[in-house]
N, C-alpha and C. Protein backbone atom coordinates (compact mmCIF):
# COMPACT_ATOMS: atom_id res chain seq x y z
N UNK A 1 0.81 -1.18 0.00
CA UNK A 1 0.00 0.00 0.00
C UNK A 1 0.86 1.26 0.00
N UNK A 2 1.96 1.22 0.81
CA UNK A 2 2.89 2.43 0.78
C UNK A 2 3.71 2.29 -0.67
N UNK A 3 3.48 1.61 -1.23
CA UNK A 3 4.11 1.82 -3.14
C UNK A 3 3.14 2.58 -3.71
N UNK A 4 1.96 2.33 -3.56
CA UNK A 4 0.59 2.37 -4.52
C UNK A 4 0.36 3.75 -4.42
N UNK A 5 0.57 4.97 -3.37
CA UNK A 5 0.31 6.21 -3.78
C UNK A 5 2.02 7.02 -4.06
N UNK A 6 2.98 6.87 -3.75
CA UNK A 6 3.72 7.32 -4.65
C UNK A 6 3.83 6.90 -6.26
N UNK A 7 3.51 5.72 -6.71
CA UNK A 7 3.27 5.35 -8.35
C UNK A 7 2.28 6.18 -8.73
N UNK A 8 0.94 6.21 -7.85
CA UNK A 8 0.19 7.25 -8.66
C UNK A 8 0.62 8.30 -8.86
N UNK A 9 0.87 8.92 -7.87
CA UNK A 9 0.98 10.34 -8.07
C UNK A 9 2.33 11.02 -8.84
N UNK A 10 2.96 9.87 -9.32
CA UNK A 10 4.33 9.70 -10.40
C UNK A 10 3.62 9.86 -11.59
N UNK A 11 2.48 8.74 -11.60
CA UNK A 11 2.01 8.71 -13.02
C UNK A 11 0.76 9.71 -13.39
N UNK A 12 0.21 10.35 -12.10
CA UNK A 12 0.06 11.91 -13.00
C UNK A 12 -0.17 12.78 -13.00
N UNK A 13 1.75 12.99 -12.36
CA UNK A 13 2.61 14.48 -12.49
C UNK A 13 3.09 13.75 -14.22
N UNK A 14 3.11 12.39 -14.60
CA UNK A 14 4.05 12.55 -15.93
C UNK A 14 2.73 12.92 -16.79
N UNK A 15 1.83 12.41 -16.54
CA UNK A 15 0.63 12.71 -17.28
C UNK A 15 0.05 14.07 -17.50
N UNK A 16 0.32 14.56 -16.45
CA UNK A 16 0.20 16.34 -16.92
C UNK A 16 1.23 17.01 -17.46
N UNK A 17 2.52 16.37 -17.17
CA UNK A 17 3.37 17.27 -18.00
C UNK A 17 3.46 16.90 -19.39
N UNK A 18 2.72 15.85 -19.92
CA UNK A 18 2.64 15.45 -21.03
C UNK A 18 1.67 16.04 -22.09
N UNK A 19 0.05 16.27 -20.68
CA UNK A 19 -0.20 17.00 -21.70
C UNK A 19 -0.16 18.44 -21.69
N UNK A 20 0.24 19.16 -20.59
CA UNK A 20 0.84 20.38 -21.03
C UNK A 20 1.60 20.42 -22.11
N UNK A 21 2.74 19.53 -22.51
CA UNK A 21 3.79 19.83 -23.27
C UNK A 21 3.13 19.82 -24.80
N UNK A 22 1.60 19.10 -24.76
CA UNK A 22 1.08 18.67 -26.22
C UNK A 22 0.33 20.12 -26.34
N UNK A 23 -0.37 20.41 -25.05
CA UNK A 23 -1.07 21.76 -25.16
C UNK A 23 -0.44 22.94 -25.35
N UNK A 24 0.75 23.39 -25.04
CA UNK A 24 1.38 24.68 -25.11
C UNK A 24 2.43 24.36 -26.41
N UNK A 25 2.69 23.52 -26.86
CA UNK A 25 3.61 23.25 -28.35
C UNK A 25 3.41 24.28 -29.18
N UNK A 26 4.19 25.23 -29.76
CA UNK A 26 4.16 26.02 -30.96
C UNK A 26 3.50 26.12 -32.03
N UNK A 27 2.11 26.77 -32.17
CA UNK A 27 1.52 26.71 -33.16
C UNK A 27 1.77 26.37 -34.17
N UNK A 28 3.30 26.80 -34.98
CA UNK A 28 3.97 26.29 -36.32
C UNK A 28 4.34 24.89 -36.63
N UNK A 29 4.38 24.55 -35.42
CA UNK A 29 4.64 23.05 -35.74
C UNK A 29 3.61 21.67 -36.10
N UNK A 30 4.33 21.28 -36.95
CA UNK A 30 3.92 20.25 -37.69
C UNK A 30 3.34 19.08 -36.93
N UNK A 31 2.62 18.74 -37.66
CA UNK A 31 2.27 16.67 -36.50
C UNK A 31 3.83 16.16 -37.06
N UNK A 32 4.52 16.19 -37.82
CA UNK A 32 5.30 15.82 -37.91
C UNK A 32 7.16 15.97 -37.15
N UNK A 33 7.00 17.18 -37.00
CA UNK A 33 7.54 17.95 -35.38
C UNK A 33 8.46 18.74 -36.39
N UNK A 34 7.87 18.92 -37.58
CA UNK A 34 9.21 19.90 -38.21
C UNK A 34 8.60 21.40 -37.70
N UNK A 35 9.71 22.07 -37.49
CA UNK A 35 9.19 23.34 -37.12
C UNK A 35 9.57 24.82 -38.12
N UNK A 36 10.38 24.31 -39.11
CA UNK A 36 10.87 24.79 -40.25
C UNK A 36 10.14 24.89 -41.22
N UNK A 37 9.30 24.31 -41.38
CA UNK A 37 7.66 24.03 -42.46
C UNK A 37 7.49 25.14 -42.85
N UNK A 38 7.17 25.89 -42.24
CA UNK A 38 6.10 27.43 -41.86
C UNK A 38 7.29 28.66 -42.39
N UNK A 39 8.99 28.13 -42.26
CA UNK A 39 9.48 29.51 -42.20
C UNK A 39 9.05 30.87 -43.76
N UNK A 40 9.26 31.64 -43.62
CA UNK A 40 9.68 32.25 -45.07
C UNK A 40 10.74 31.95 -45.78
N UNK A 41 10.17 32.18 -47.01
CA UNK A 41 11.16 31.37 -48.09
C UNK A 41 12.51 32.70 -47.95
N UNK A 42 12.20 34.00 -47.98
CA UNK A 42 12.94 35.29 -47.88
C UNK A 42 14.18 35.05 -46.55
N UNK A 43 14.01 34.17 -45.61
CA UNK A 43 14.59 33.95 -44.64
C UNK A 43 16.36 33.28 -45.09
N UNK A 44 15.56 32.36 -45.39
CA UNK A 44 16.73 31.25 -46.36
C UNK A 44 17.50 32.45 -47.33
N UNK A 45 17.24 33.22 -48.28
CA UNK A 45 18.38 33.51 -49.03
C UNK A 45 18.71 34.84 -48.13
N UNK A 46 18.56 35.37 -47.16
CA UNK A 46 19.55 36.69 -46.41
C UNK A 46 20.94 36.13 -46.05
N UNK A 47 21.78 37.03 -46.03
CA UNK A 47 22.95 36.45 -45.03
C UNK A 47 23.20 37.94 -43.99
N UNK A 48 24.29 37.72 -43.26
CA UNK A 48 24.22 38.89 -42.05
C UNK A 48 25.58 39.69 -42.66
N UNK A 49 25.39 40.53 -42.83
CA UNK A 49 27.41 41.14 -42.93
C UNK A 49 26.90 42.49 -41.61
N UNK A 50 28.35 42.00 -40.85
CA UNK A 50 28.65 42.55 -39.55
C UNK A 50 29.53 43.65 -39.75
N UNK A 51 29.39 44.70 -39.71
CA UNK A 51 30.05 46.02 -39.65
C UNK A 51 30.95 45.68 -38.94
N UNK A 52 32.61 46.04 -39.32
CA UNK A 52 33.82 45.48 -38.63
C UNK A 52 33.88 46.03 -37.34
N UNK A 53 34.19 47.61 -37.17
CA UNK A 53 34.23 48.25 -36.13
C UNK A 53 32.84 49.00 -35.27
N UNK A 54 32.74 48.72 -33.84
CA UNK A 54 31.75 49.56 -33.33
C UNK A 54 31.67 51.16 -33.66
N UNK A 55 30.61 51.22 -33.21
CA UNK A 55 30.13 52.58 -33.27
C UNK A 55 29.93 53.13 -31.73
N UNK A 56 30.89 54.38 -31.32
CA UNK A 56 30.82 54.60 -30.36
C UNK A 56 30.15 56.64 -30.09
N UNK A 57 28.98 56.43 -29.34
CA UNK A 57 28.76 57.66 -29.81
C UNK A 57 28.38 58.37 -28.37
N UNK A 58 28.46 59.85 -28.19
CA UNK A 58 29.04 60.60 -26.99
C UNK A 58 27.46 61.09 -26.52
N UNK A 59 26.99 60.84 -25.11
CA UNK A 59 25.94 61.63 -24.69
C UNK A 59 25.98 62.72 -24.22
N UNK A 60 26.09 64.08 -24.64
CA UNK A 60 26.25 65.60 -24.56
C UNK A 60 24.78 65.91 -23.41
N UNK A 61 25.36 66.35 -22.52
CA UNK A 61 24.13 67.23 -21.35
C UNK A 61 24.96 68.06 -20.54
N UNK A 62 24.43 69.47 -21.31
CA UNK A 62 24.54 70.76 -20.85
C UNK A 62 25.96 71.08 -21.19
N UNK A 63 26.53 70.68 -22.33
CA UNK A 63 27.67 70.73 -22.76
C UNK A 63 29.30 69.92 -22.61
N UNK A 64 28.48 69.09 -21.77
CA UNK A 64 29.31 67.99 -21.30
C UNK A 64 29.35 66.53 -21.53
N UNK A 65 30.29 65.87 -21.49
CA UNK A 65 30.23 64.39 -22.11
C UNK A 65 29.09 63.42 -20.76
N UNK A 66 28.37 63.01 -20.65
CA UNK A 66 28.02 62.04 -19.63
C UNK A 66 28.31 60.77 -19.56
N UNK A 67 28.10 60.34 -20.68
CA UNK A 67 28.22 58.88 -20.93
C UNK A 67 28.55 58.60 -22.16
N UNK A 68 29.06 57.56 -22.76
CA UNK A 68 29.22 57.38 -24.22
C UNK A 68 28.67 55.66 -24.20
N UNK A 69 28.32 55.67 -25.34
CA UNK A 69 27.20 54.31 -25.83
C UNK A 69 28.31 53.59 -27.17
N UNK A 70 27.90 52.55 -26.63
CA UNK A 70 28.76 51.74 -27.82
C UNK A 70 27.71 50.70 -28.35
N UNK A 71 28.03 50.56 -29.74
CA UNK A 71 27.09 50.04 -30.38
C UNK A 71 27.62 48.60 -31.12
N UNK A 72 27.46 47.81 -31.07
CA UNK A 72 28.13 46.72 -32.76
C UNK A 72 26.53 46.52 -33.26
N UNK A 73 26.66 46.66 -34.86
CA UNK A 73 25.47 46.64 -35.46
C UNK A 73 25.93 45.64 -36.97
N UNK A 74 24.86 44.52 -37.51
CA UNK A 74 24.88 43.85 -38.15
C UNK A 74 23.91 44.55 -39.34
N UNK A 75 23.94 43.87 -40.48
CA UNK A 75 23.16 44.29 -41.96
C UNK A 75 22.95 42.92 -42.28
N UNK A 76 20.99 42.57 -42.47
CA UNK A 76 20.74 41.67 -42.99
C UNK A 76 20.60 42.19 -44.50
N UNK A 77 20.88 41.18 -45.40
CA UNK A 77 20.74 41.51 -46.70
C UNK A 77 20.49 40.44 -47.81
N UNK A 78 20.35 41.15 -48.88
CA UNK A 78 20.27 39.99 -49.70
C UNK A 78 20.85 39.21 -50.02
N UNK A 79 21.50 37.47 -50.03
CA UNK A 79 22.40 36.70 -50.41
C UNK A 79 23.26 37.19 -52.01
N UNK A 80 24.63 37.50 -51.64
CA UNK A 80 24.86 38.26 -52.59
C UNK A 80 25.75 39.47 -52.31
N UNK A 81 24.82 40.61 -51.56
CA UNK A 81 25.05 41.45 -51.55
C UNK A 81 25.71 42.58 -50.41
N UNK A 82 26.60 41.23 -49.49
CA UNK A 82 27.27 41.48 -48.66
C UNK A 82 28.81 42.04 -48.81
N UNK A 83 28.73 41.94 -50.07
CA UNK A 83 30.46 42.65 -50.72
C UNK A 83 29.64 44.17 -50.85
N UNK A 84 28.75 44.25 -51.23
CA UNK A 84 27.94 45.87 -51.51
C UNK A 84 28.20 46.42 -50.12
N UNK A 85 27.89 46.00 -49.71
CA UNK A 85 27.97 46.11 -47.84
C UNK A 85 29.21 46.71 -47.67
N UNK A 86 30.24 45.45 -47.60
CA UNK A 86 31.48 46.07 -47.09
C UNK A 86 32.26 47.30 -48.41
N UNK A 87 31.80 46.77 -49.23
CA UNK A 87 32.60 47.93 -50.13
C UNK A 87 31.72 49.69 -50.17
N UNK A 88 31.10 49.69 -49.20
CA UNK A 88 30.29 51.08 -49.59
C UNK A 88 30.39 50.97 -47.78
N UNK A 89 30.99 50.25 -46.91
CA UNK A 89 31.06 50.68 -45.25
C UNK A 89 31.16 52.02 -45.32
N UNK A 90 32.08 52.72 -45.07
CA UNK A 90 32.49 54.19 -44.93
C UNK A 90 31.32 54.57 -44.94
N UNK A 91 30.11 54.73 -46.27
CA UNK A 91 29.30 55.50 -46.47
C UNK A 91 28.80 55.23 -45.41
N UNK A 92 27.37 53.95 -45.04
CA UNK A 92 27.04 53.54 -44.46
C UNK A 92 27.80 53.29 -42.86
N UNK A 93 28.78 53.65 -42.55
CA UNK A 93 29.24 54.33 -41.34
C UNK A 93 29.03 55.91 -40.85
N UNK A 94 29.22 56.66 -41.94
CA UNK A 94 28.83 58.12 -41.83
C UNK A 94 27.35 58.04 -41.70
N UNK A 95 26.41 57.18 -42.62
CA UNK A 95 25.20 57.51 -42.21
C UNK A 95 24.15 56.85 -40.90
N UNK A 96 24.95 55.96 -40.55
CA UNK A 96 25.08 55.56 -38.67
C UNK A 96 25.25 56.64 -38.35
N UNK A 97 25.87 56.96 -38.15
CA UNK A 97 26.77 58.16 -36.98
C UNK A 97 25.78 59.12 -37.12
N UNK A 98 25.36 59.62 -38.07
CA UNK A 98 24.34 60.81 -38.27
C UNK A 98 22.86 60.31 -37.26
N UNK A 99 22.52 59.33 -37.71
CA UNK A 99 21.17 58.93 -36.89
C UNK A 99 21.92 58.64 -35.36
N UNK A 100 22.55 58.15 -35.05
CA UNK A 100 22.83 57.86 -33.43
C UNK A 100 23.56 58.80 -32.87
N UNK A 101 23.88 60.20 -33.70
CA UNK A 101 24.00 61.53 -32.87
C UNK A 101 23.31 61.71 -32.92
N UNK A 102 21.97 61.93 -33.59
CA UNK A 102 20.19 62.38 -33.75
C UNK A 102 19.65 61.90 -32.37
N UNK A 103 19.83 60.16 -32.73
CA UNK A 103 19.22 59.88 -31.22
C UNK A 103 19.84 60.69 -29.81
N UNK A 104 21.06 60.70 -30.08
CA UNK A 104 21.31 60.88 -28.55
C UNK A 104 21.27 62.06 -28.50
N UNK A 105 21.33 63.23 -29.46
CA UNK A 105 20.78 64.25 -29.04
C UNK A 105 19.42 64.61 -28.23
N UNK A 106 18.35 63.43 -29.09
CA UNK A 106 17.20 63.76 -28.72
C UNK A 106 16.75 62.64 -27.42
N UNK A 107 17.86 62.80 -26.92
CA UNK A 107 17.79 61.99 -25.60
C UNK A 107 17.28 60.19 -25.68
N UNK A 108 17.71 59.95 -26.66
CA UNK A 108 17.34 58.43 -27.23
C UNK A 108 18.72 57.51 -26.16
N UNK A 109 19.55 57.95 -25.45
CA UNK A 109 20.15 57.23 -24.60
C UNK A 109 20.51 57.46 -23.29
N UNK A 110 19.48 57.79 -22.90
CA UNK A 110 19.08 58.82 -21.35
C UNK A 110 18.37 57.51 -20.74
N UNK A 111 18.25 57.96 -19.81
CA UNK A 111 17.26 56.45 -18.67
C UNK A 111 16.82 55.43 -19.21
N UNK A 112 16.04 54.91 -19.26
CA UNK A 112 16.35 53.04 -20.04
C UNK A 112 16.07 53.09 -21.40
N UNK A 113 17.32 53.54 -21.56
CA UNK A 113 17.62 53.71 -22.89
C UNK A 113 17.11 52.01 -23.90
N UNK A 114 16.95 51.48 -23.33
CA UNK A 114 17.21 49.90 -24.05
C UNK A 114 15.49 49.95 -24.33
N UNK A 115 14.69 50.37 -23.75
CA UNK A 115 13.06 50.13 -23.92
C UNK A 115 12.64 50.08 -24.94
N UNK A 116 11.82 48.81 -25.45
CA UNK A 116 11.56 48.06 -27.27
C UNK A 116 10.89 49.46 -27.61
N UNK A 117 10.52 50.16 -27.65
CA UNK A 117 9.45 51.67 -28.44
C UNK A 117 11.15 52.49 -28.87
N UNK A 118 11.99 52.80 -27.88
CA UNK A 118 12.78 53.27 -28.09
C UNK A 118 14.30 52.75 -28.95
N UNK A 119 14.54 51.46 -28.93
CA UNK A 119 15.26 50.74 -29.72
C UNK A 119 14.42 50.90 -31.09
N UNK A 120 13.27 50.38 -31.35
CA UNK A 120 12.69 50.21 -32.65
C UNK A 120 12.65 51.84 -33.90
N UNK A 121 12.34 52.78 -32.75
CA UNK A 121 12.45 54.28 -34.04
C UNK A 121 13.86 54.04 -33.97
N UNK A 122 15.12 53.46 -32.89
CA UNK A 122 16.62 53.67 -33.60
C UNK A 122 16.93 52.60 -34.89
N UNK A 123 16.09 52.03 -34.35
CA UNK A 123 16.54 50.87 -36.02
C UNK A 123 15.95 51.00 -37.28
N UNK A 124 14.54 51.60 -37.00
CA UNK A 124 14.05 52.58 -38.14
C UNK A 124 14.33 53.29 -38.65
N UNK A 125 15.03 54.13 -38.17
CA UNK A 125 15.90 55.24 -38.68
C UNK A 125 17.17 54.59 -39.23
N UNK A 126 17.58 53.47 -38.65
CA UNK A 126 19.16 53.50 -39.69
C UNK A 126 18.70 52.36 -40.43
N UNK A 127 17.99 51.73 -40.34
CA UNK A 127 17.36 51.13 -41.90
C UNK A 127 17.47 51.91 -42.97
N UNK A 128 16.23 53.03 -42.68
CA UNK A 128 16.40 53.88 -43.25
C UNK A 128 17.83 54.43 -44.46
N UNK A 129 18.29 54.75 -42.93
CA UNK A 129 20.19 55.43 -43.60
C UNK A 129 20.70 54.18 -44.31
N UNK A 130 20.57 52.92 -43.97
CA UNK A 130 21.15 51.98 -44.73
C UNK A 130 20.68 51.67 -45.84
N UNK A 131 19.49 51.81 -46.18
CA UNK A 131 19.09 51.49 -47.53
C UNK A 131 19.04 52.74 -48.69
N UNK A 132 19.62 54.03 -47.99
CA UNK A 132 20.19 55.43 -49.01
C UNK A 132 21.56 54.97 -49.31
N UNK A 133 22.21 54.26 -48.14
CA UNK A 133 23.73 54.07 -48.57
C UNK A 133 23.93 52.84 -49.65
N UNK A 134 22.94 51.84 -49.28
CA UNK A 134 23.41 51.03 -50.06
C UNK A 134 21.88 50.33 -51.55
N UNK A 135 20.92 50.54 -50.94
CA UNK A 135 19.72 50.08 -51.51
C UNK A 135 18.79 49.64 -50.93
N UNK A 136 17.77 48.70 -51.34
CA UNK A 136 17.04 47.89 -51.40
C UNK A 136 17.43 46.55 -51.00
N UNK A 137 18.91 46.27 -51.13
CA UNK A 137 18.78 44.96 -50.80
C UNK A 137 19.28 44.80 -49.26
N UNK A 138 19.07 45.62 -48.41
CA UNK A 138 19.04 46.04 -47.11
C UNK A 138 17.39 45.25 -46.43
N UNK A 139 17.96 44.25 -45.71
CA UNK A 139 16.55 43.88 -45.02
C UNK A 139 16.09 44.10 -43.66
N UNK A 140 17.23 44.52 -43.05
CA UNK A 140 16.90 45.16 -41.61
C UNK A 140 18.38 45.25 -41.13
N UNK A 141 18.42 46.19 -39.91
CA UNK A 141 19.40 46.33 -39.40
C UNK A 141 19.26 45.29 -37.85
N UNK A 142 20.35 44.80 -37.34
CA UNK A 142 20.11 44.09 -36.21
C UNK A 142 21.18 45.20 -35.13
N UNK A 143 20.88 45.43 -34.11
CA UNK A 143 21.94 45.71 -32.97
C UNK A 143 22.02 44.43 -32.00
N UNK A 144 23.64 44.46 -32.62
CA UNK A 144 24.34 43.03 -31.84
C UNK A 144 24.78 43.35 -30.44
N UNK A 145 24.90 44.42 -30.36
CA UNK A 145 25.78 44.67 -28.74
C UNK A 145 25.18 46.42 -28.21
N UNK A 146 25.05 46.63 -27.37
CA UNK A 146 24.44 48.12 -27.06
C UNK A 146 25.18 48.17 -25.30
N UNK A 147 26.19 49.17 -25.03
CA UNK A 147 25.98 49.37 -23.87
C UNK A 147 26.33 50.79 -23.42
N UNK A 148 26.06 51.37 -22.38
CA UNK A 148 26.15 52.82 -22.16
C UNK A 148 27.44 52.94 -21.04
N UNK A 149 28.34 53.55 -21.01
CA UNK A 149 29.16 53.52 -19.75
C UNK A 149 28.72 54.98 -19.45
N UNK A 150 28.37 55.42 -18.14
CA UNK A 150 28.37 56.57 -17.62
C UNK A 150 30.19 57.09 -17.28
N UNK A 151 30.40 58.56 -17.50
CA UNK A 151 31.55 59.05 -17.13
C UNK A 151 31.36 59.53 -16.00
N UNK A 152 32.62 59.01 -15.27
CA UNK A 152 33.11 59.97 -13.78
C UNK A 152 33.19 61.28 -14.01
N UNK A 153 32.31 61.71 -12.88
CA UNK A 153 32.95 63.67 -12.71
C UNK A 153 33.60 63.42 -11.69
């Protein structure tokens, strides 16, 4: 008798986690368990080209340096057109720098700076700049690394 309620109650904690695991499963997925089925076909031909050097840009308040923000930022693009990328950087570095002095002028790296409303107009905007520098075959910009160091007074 002292076996008979630890087996039950073994068999169902496995029984609910079983069917939780059937109930909360990822809509995209297949009876077959592929979960790749569903992707976009547009997914498959991008590749990433990673801007070599960060971008490091200065937070000015009241005429003074406060903090400076460092950035590493990636370019999804069209398979292909990742030599366009690096051979037109420079441009597409100058036109970074223009939008992420914009932001931080307009206080885009002031108190939680990281908040998704406030990340998303910064990546909007250098989409933007990235697809004057280089085109169309610009599919989004990713920010790989973001951090702010405050300066000592």
């Amino acid at each position: 008798m002292k076996l008979v309620l630890p087996l039950v109650l073994a068999l169902v904690g496995i029984g609910a986690g079983v069917g939780a695991g059937l109930t909360l499963r990822p809509a995209s997925e297949t009876a077959s368990g592929d979960m790749m089925s569903d992707a976009p076909e547009m997914e498959a031909t991008s590749v990433f080209a990673r801007l070599n050097n960060q971008f490091v840009v200065p937070v000015v308040v009241d005429g003074t340096v406060r903090s400076l923000v460092v950035l590493s930022l990636s370019l999804e693009v069209d398979e292909g057109a990742e030599n366009t990328v690096y051979n037109r950087e420079p441009r597409i570095r100058d036109a970074f720098l223009r939008v992420l002095f914009e932001h931080a002028n307009l206080g885009g790296f002031e108190g939680p700076f990281t908040q998704t409303d406030l990340l998303e107009a910064l990546r909007r905007n250098l989409l933007a700049a990235a697809r004057d520098a280089v085109g169309s075959e610009v599919r989004d910009v990713l920010i790989i690394e973001i951090v702010r160091q405050d300066v000592q007074m």
